[in-house]
C-alpha atoms as a PDB file:
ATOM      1  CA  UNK A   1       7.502 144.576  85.494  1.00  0.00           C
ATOM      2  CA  UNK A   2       6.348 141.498  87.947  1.00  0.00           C
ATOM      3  CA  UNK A   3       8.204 139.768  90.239  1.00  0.00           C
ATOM      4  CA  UNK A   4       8.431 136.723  88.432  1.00  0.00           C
ATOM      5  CA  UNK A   5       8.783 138.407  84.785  1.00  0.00           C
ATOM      6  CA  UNK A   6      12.147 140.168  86.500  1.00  0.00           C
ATOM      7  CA  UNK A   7      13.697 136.790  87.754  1.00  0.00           C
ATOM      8  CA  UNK A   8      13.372 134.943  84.301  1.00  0.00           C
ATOM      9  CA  UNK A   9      15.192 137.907  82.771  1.00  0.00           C
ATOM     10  CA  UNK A  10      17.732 137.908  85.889  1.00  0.00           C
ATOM     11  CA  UNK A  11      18.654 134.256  85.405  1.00  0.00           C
ATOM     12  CA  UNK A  12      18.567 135.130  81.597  1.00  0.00           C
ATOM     13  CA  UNK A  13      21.712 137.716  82.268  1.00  0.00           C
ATOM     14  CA  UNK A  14      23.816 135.491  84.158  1.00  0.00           C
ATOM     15  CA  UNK A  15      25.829 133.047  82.103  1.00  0.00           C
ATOM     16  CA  UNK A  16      26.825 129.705  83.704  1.00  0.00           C
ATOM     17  CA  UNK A  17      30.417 129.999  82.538  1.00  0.00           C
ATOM     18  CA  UNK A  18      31.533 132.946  83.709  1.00  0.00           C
ATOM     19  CA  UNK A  19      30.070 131.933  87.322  1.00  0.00           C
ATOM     20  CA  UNK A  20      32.391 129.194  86.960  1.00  0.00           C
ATOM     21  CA  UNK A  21      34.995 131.411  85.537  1.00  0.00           C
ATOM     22  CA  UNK A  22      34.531 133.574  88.814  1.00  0.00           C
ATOM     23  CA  UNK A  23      34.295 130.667  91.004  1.00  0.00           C
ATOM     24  CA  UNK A  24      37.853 129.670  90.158  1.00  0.00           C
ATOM     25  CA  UNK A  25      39.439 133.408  90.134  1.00  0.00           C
ATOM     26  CA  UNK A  26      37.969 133.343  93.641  1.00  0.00           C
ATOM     27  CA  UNK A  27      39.298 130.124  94.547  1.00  0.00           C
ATOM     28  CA  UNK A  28      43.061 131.027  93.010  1.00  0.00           C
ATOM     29  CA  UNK A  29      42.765 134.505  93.707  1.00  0.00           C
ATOM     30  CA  UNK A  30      44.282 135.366  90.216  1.00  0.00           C
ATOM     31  CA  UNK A  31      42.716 135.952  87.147  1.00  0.00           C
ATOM     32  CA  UNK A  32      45.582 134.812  85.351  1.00  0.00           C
ATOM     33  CA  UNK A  33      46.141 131.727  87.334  1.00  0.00           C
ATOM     34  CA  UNK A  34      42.177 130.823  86.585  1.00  0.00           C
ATOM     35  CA  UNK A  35      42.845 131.480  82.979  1.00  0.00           C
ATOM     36  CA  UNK A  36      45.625 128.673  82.844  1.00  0.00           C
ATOM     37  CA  UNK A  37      43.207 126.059  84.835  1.00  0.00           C
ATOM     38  CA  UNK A  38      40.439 126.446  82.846  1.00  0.00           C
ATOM     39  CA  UNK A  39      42.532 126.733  79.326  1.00  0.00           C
ATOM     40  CA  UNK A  40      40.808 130.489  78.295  1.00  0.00           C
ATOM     41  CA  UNK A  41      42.926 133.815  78.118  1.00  0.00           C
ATOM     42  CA  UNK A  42      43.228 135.769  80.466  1.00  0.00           C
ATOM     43  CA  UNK A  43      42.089 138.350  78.529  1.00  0.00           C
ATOM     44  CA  UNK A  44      38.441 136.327  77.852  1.00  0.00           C
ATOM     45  CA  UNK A  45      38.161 136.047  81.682  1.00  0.00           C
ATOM     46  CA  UNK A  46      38.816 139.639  82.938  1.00  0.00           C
ATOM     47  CA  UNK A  47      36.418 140.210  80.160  1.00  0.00           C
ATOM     48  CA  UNK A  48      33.344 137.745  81.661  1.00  0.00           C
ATOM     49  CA  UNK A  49      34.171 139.106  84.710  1.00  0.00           C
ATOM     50  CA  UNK A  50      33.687 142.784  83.908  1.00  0.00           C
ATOM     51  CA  UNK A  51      30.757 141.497  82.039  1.00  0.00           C
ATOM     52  CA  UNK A  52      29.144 140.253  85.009  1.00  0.00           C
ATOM     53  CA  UNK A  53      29.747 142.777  87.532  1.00  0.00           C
ATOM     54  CA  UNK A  54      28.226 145.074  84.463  1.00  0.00           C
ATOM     55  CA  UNK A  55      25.353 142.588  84.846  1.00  0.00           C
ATOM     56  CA  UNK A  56      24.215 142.830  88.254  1.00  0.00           C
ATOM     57  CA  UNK A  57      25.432 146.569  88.833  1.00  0.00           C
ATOM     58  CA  UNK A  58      28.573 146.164  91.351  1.00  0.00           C
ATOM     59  CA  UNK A  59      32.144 145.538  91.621  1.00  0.00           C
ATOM     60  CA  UNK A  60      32.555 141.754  92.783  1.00  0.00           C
ATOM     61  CA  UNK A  61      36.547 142.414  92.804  1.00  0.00           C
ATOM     62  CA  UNK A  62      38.999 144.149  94.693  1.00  0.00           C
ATOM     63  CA  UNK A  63      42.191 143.945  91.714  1.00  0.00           C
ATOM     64  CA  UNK A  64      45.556 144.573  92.586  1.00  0.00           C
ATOM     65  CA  UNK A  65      48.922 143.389  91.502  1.00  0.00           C
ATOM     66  CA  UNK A  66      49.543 140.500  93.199  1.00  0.00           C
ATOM     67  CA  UNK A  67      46.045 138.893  92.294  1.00  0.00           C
ATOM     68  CA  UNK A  68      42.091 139.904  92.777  1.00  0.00           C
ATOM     69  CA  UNK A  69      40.288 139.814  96.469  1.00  0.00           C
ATOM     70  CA  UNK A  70      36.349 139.845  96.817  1.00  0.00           C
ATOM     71  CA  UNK A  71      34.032 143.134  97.682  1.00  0.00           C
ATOM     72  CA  UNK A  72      31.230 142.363  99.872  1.00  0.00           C
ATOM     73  CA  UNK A  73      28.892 141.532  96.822  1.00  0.00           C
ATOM     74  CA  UNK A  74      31.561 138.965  95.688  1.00  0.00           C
ATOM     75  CA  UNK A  75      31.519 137.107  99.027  1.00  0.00           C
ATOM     76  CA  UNK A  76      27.855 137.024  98.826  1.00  0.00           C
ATOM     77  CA  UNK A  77      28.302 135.669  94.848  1.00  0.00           C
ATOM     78  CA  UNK A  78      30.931 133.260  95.711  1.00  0.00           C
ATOM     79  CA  UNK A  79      28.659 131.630  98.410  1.00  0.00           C
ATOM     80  CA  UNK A  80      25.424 131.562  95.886  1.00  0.00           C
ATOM     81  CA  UNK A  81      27.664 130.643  92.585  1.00  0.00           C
ATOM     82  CA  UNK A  82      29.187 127.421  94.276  1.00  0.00           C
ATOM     83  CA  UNK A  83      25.430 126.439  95.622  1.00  0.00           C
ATOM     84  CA  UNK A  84      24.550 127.078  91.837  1.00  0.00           C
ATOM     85  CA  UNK A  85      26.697 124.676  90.700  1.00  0.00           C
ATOM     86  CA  UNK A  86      27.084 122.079  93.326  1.00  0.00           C
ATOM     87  CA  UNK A  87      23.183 121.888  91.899  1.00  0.00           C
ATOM     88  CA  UNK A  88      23.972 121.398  88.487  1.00  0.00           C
ATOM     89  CA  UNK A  89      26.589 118.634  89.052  1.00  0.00           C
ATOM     90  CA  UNK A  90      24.033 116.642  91.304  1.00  0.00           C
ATOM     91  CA  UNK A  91      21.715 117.216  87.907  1.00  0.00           C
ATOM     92  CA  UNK A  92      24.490 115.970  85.822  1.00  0.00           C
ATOM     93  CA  UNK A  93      25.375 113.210  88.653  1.00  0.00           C
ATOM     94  CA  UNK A  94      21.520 111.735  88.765  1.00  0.00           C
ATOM     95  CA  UNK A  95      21.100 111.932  85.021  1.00  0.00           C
ATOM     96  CA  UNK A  96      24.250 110.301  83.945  1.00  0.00           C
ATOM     97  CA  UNK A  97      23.113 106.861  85.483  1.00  0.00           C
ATOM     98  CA  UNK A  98      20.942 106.898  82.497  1.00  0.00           C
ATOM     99  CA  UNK A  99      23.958 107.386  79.686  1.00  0.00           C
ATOM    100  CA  UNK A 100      25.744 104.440  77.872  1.00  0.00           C
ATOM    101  CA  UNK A 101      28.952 103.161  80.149  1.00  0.00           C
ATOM    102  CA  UNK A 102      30.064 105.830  82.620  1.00  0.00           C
ATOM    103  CA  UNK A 103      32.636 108.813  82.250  1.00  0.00           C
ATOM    104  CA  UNK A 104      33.365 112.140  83.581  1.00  0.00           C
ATOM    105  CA  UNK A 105      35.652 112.967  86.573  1.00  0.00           C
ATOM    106  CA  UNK A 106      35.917 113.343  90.492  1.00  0.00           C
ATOM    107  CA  UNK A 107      37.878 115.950  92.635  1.00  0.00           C
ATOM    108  CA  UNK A 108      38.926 114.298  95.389  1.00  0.00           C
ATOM    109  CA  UNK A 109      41.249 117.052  97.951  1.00  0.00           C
ATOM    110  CA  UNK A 110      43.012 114.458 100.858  1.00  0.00           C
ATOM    111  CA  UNK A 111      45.619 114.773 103.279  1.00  0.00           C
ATOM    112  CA  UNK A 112      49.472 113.684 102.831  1.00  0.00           C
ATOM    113  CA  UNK A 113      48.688 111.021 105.161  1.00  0.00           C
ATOM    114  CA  UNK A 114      46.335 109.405 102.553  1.00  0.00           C
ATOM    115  CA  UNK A 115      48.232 109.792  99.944  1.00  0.00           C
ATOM    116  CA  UNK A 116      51.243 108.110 101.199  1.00  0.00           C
ATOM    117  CA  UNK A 117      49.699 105.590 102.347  1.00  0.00           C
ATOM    118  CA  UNK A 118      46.961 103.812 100.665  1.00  0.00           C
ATOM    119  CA  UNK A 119      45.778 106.108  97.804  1.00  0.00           C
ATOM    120  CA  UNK A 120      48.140 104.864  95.286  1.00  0.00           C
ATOM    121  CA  UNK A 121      47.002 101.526  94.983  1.00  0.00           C
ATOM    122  CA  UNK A 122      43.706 102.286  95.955  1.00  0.00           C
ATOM    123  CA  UNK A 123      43.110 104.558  93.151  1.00  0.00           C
ATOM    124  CA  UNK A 124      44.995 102.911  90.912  1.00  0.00           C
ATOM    125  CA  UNK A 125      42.602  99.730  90.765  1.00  0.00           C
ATOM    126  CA  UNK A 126      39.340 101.943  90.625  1.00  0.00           C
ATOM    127  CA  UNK A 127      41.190 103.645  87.258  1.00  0.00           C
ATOM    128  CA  UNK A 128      41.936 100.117  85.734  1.00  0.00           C
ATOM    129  CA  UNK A 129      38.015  99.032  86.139  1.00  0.00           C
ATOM    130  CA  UNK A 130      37.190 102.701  85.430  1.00  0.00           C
ATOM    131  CA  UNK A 131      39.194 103.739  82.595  1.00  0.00           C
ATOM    132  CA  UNK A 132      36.685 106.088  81.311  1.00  0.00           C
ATOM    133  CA  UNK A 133      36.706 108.030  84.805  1.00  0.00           C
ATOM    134  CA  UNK A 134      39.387 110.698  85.451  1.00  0.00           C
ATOM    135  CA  UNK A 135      40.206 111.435  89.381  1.00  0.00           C
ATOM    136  CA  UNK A 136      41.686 115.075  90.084  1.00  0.00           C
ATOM    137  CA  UNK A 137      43.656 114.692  93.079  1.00  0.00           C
ATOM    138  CA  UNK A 138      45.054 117.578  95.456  1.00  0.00           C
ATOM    139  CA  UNK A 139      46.756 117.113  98.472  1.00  0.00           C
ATOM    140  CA  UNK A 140      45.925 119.639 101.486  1.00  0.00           C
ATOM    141  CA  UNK A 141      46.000 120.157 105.175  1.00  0.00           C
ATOM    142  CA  UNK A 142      42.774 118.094 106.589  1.00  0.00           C
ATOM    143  CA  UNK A 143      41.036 121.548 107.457  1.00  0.00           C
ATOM    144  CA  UNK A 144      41.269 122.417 104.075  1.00  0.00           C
ATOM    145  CA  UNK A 145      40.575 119.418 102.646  1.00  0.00           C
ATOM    146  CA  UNK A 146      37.050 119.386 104.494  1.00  0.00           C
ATOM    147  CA  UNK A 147      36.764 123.577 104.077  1.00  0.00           C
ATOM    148  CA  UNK A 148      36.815 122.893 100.074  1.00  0.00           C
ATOM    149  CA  UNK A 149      33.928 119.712 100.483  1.00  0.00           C
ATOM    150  CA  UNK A 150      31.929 122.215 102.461  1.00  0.00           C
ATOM    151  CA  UNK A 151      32.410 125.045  99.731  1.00  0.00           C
ATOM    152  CA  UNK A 152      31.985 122.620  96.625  1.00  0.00           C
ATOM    153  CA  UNK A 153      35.611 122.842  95.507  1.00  0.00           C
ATOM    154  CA  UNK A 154      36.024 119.516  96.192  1.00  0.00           C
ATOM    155  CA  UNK A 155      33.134 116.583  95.457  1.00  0.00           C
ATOM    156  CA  UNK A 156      35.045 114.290  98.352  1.00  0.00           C
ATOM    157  CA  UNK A 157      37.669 114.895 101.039  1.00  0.00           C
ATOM    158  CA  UNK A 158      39.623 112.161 102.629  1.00  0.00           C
ATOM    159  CA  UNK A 159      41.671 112.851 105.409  1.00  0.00           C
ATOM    160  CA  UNK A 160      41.953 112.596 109.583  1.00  0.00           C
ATOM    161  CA  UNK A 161      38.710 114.875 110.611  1.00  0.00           C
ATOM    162  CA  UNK A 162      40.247 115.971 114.146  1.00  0.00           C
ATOM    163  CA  UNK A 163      36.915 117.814 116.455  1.00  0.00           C
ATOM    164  CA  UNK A 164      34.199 117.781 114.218  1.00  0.00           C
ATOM    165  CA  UNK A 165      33.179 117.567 110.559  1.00  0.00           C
ATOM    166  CA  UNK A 166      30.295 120.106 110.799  1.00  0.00           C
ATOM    167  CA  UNK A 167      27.181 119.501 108.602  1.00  0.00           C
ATOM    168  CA  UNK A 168      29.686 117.214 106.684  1.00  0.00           C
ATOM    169  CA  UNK A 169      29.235 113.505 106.280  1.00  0.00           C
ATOM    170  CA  UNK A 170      31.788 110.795 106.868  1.00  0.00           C
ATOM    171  CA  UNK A 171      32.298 107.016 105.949  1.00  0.00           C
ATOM    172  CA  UNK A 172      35.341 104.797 107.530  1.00  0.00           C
ATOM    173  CA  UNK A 173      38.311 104.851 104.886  1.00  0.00           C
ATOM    174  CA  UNK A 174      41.447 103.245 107.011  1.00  0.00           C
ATOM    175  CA  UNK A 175      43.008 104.096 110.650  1.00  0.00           C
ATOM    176  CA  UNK A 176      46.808 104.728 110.781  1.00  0.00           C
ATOM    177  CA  UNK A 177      49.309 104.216 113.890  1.00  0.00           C
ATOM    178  CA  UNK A 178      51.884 107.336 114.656  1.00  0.00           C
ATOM    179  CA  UNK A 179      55.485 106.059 115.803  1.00  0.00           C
ATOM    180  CA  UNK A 180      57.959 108.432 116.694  1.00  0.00           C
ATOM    181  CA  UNK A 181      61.343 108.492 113.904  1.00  0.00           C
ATOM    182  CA  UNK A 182      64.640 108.616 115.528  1.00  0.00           C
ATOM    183  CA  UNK A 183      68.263 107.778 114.711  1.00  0.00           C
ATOM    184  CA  UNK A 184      69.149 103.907 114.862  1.00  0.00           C
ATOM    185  CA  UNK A 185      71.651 104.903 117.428  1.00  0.00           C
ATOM    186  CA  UNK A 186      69.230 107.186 119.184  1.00  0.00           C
ATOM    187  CA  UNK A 187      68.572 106.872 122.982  1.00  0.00           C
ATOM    188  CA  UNK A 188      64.733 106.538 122.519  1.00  0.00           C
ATOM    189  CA  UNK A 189      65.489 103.388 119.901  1.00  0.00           C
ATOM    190  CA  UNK A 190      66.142 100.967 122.286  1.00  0.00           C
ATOM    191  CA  UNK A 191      63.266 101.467 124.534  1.00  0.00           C
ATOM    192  CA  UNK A 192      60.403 100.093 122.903  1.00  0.00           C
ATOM    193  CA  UNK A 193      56.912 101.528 122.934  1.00  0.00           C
ATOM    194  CA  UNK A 194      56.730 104.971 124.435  1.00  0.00           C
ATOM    195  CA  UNK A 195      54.679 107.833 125.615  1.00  0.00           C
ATOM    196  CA  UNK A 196      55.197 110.907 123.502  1.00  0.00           C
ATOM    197  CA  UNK A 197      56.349 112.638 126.843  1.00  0.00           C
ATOM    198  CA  UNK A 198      59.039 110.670 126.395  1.00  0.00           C
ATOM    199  CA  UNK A 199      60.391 112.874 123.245  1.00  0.00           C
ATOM    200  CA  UNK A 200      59.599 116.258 124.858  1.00  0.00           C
ATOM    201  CA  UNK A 201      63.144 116.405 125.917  1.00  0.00           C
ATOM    202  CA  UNK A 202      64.612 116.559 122.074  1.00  0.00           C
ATOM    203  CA  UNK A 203      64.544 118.604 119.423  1.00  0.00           C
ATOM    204  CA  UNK A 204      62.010 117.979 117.194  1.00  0.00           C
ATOM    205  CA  UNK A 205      60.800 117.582 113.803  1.00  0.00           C
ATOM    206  CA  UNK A 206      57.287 118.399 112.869  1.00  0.00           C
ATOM    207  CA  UNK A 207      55.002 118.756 109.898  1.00  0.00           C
ATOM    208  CA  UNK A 208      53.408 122.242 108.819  1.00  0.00           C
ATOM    209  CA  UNK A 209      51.635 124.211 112.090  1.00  0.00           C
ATOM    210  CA  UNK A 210      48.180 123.359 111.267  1.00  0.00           C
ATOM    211  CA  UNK A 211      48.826 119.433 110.727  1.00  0.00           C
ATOM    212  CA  UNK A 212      46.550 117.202 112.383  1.00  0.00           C
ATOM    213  CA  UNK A 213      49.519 115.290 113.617  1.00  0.00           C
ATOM    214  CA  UNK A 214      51.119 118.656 114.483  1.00  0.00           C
ATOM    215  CA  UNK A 215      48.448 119.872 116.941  1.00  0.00           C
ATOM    216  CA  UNK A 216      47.863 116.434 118.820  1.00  0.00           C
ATOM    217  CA  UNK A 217      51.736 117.113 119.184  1.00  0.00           C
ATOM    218  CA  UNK A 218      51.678 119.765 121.127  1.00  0.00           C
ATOM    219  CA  UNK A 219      48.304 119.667 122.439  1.00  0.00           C
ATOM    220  CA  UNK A 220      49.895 116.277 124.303  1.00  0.00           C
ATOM    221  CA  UNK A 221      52.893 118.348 125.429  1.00  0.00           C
ATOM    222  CA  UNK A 222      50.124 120.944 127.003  1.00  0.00           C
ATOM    223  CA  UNK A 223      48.511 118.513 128.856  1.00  0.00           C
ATOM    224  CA  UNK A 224      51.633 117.504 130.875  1.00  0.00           C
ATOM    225  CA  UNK A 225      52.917 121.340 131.095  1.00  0.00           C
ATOM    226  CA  UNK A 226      55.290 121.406 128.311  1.00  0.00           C
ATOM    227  CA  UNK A 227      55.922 122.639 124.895  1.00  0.00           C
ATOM    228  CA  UNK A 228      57.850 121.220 121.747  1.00  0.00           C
ATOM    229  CA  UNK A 229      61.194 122.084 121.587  1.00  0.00           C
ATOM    230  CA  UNK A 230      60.422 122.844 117.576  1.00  0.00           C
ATOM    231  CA  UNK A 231      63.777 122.713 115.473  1.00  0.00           C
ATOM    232  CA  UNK A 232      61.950 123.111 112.030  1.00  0.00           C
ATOM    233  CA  UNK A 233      58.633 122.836 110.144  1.00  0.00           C
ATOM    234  CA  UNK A 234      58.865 120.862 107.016  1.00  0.00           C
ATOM    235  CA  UNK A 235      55.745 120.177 104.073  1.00  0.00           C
ATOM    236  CA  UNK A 236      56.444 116.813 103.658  1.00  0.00           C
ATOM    237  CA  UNK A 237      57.252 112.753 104.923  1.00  0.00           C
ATOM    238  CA  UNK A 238      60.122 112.575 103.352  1.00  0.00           C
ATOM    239  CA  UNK A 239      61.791 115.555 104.276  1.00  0.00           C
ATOM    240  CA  UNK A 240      60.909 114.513 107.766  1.00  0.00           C
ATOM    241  CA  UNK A 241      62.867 111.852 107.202  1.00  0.00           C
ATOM    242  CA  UNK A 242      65.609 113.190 105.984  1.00  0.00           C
ATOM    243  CA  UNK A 243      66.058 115.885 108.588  1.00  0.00           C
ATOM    244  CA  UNK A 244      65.919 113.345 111.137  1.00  0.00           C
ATOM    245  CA  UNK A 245      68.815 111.085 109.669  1.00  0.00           C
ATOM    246  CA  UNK A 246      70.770 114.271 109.404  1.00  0.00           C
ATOM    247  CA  UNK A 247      70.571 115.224 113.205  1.00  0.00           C
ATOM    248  CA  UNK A 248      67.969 117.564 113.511  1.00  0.00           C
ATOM    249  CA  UNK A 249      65.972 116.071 116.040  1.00  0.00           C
ATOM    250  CA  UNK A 250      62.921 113.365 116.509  1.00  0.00           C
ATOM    251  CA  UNK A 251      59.510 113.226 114.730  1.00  0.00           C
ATOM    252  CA  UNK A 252      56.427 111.831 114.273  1.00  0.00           C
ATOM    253  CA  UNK A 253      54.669 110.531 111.636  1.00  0.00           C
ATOM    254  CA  UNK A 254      52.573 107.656 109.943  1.00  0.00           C
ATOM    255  CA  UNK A 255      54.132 103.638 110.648  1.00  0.00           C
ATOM    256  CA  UNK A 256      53.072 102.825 107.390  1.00  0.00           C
ATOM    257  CA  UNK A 257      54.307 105.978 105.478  1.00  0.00           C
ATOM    258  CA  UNK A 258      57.788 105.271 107.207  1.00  0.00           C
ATOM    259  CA  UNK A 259      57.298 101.923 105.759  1.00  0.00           C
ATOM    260  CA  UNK A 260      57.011 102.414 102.688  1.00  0.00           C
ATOM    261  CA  UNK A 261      60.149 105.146 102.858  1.00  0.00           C
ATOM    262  CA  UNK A 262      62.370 102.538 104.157  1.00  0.00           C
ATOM    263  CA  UNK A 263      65.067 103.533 101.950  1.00  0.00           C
ATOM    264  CA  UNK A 264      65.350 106.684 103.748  1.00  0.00           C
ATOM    265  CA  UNK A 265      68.730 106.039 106.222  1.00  0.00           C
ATOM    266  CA  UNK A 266      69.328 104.726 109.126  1.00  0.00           C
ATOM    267  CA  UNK A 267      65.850 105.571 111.006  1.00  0.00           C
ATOM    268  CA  UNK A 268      64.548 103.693 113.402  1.00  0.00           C
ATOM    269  CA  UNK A 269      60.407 103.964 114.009  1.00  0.00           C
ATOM    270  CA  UNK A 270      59.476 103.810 117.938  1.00  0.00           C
ATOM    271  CA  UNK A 271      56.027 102.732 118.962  1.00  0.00           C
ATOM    272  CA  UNK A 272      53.522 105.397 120.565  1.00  0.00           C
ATOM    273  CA  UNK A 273      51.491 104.366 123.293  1.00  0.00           C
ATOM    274  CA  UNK A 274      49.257 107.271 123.160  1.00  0.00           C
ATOM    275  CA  UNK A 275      45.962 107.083 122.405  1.00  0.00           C
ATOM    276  CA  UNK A 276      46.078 109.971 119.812  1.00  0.00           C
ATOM    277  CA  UNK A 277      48.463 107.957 117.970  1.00  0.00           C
ATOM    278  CA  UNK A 278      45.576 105.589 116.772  1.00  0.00           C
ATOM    279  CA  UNK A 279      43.659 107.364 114.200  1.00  0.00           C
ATOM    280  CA  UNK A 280      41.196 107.101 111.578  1.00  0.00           C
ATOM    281  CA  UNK A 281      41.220 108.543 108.423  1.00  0.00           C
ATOM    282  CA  UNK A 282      37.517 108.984 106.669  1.00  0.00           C
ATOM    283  CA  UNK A 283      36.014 110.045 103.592  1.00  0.00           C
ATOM    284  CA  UNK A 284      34.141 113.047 103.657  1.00  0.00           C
ATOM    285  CA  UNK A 285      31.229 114.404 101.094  1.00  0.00           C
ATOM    286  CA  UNK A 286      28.463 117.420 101.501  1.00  0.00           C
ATOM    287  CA  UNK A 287      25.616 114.194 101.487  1.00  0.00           C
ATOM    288  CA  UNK A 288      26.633 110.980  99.624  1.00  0.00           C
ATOM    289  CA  UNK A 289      23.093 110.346  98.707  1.00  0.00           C
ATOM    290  CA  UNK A 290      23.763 113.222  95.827  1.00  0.00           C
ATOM    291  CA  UNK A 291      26.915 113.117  94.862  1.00  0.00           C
ATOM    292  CA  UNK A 292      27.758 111.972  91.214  1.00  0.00           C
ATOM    293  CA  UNK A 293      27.382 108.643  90.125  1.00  0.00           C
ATOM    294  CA  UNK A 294      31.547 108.269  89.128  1.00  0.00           C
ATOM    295  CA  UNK A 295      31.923 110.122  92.977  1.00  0.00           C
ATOM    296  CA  UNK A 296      29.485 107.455  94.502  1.00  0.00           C
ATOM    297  CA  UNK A 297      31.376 104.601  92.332  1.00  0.00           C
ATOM    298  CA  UNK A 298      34.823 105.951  93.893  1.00  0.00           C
ATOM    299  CA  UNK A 299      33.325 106.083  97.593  1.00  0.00           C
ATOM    300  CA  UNK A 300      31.426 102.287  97.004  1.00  0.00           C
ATOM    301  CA  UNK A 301      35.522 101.213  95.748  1.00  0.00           C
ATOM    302  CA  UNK A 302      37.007 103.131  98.596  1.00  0.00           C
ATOM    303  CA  UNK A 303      34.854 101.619 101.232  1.00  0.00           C
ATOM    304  CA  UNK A 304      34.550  97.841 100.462  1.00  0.00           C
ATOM    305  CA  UNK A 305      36.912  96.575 102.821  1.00  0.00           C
ATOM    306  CA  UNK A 306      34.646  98.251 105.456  1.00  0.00           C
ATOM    307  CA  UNK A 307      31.554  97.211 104.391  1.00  0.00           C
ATOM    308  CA  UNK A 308      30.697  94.405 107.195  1.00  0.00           C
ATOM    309  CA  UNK A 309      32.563  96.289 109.637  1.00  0.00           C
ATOM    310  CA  UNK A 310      30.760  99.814 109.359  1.00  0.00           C
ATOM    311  CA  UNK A 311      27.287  99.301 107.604  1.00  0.00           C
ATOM    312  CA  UNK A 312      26.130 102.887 106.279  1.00  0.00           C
ATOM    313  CA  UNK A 313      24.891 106.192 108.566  1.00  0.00           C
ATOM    314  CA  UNK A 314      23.064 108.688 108.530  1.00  0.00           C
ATOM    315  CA  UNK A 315      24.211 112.432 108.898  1.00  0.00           C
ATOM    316  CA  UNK A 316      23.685 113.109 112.730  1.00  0.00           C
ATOM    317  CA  UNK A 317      25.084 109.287 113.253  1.00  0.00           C
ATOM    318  CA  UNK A 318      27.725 110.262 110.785  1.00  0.00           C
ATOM    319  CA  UNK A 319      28.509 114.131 112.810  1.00  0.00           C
ATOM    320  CA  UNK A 320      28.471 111.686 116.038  1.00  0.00           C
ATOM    321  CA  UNK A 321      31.051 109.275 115.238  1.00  0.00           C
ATOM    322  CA  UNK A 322      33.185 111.784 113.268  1.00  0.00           C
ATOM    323  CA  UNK A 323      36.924 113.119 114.866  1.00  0.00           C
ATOM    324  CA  UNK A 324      37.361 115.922 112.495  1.00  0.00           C
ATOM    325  CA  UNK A 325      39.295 118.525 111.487  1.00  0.00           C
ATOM    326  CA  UNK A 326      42.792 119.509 111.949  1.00  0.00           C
ATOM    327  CA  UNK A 327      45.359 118.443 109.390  1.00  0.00           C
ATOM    328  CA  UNK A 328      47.817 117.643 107.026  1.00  0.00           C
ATOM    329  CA  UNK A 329      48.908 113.794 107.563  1.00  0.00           C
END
């Protein structure tokens, strides 16, 4: 049989749906979990999987009780499965500018930080001149959030992108100020605008471990020879807050997220005068240029108020002005 006679029959054997099927088992790391997200029995996908692994002669799975893990041959499937179908949604993307009206949807993975603060409204008035578009939203740690852009799980990231994005592209979204929460009656209230090193003497309050905010935490106590006296991790703003108000010690987090908590007890939010504390969050995409047309509509909404300010770049001007990856908030 030729060479090219054996590929046709190759890409006849493999069936589009179960490589998405797989896709998301690998990305859950349970069939049954997969099943539920993509509304088929679980039954129907262990089936497709078997299937497939019949199809190209080896086990892609490692199954187990508490979920599935990938063999070697699944790692390598994973990687060319994703590239598979990033392909067909740019297909899809390019050739819906030619349909009647536009529909479909846009996963969109951004940090807490975003989401507090401006994603709500933002995405809010793209939906009510979009009504036809559907936005799938997960919130994740910024290294995550830009992981799942670079492995297609996500069509755009927004979040803080802490040393580097990578071969990933970023646009200007919004920039955010850190202030340090304390009790009203708290003996860092009354002092105005501080240097972090200031709080290093309290207990403190901080977001999960691998939180951008988190990490330029205690990579500020390094550089002055201290550590974080760390009373507790907590997953979210508002449970920051409320530790805080209940004695647990000092934190740090977003002005505008404590803002819009103000209900949240007698806190009081202290300026920081580091430079860390300044920060900008961006959107992040594999290449712009290709993403969807309702993705590209959602970036053009996202992005007006920038517009004058930050006219558009290229990748390596993109890489250059990047801060990537770290975080949460």
């Amino acid at each position: 049989m030729s060479t090219k006679s054996s590929e046709r029959n190759f890409a006849r054997r493999i069936d589009l749906t179960s490589l998405q099927l797989f896709v998301a088992v690998c990305e859950l790391g349970s069939i049954g979990k997969a099943a539920e997200r993509e509304f088929i029995a679980a039954s129907a996908v262990s089936k497709r999987l078997s299937d497939l692994e019949a199809t190209l002669d080896t086990p892609l799975l490692y199954r187990h009780t508490r979920g599935v893990g990938l063999t070697p041959a699944g790692e390598s499937l994973l990687h060319h499965a994703r590239s598979v179908l990033f392909s067909l949604e740019k297909m899809q993307g390019e050739l819906s500018e030619y349909a009647d009206g536009v529909r479909g949807h846009v996963r969109v993975h951004a940090s807490i930080s975003a989401i507090v603060q401006f994603l709500p409204e933002d995405l809010g008035a793209f939906i009510a001149g979009h009504p036809q578009i559907k936005i799938d939203l997960e919130e994740h740690l910024s290294t995550e959030v830009m992981r799942a852009v670079q492995e297609g799980a996500a069509d755009l990231g927004i979040c803080n992108t802490g040393v580097g994005a990578g071969e990933l592209q970023t646009m200007p979204y919004r920039s955010d100020k850190l202030v340090l929460i304390v009790p009203r009656g708290h003996a860092l209230a009354a002092l105005g605008p501080i240097q972090f090193e200031a709080a290093l003497d309290y207990d403190q309050v901080g977001l999960h471990s691998n939180s951008s905010i988190y990490l330029a935490m205690r990579q500020a106590a390094a550089d002055v020879g201290r550590t974080i006296k760390l009373r507790i991790h907590v997953t979210g703003l508002d449970a920051m807050c409320r530790m805080i108000q209940n004695g647990l010690g000092v934190g740090v987090m977003p002005h505008r997220a404590f803002e819009l908590m103000h209900g949240m007890g007698e806190l009081a939010a202290v300026p920081l005068l580091d430079e860390w504390a300044t920060r900008d969050i961006q959107l992040v995409a594999r290449d712009f240029s290709t993403l969807p047309v309702t993705a590209r509509l959602l970036v053009e909404h996202l992005t007006q108020p920038a517009k004058d300010a930050a006219p558009a770049k290229n990748k390596s001007a993109v890489r250059a002005a990047a801060r990537p990856a770290a975080a949460t908030a």
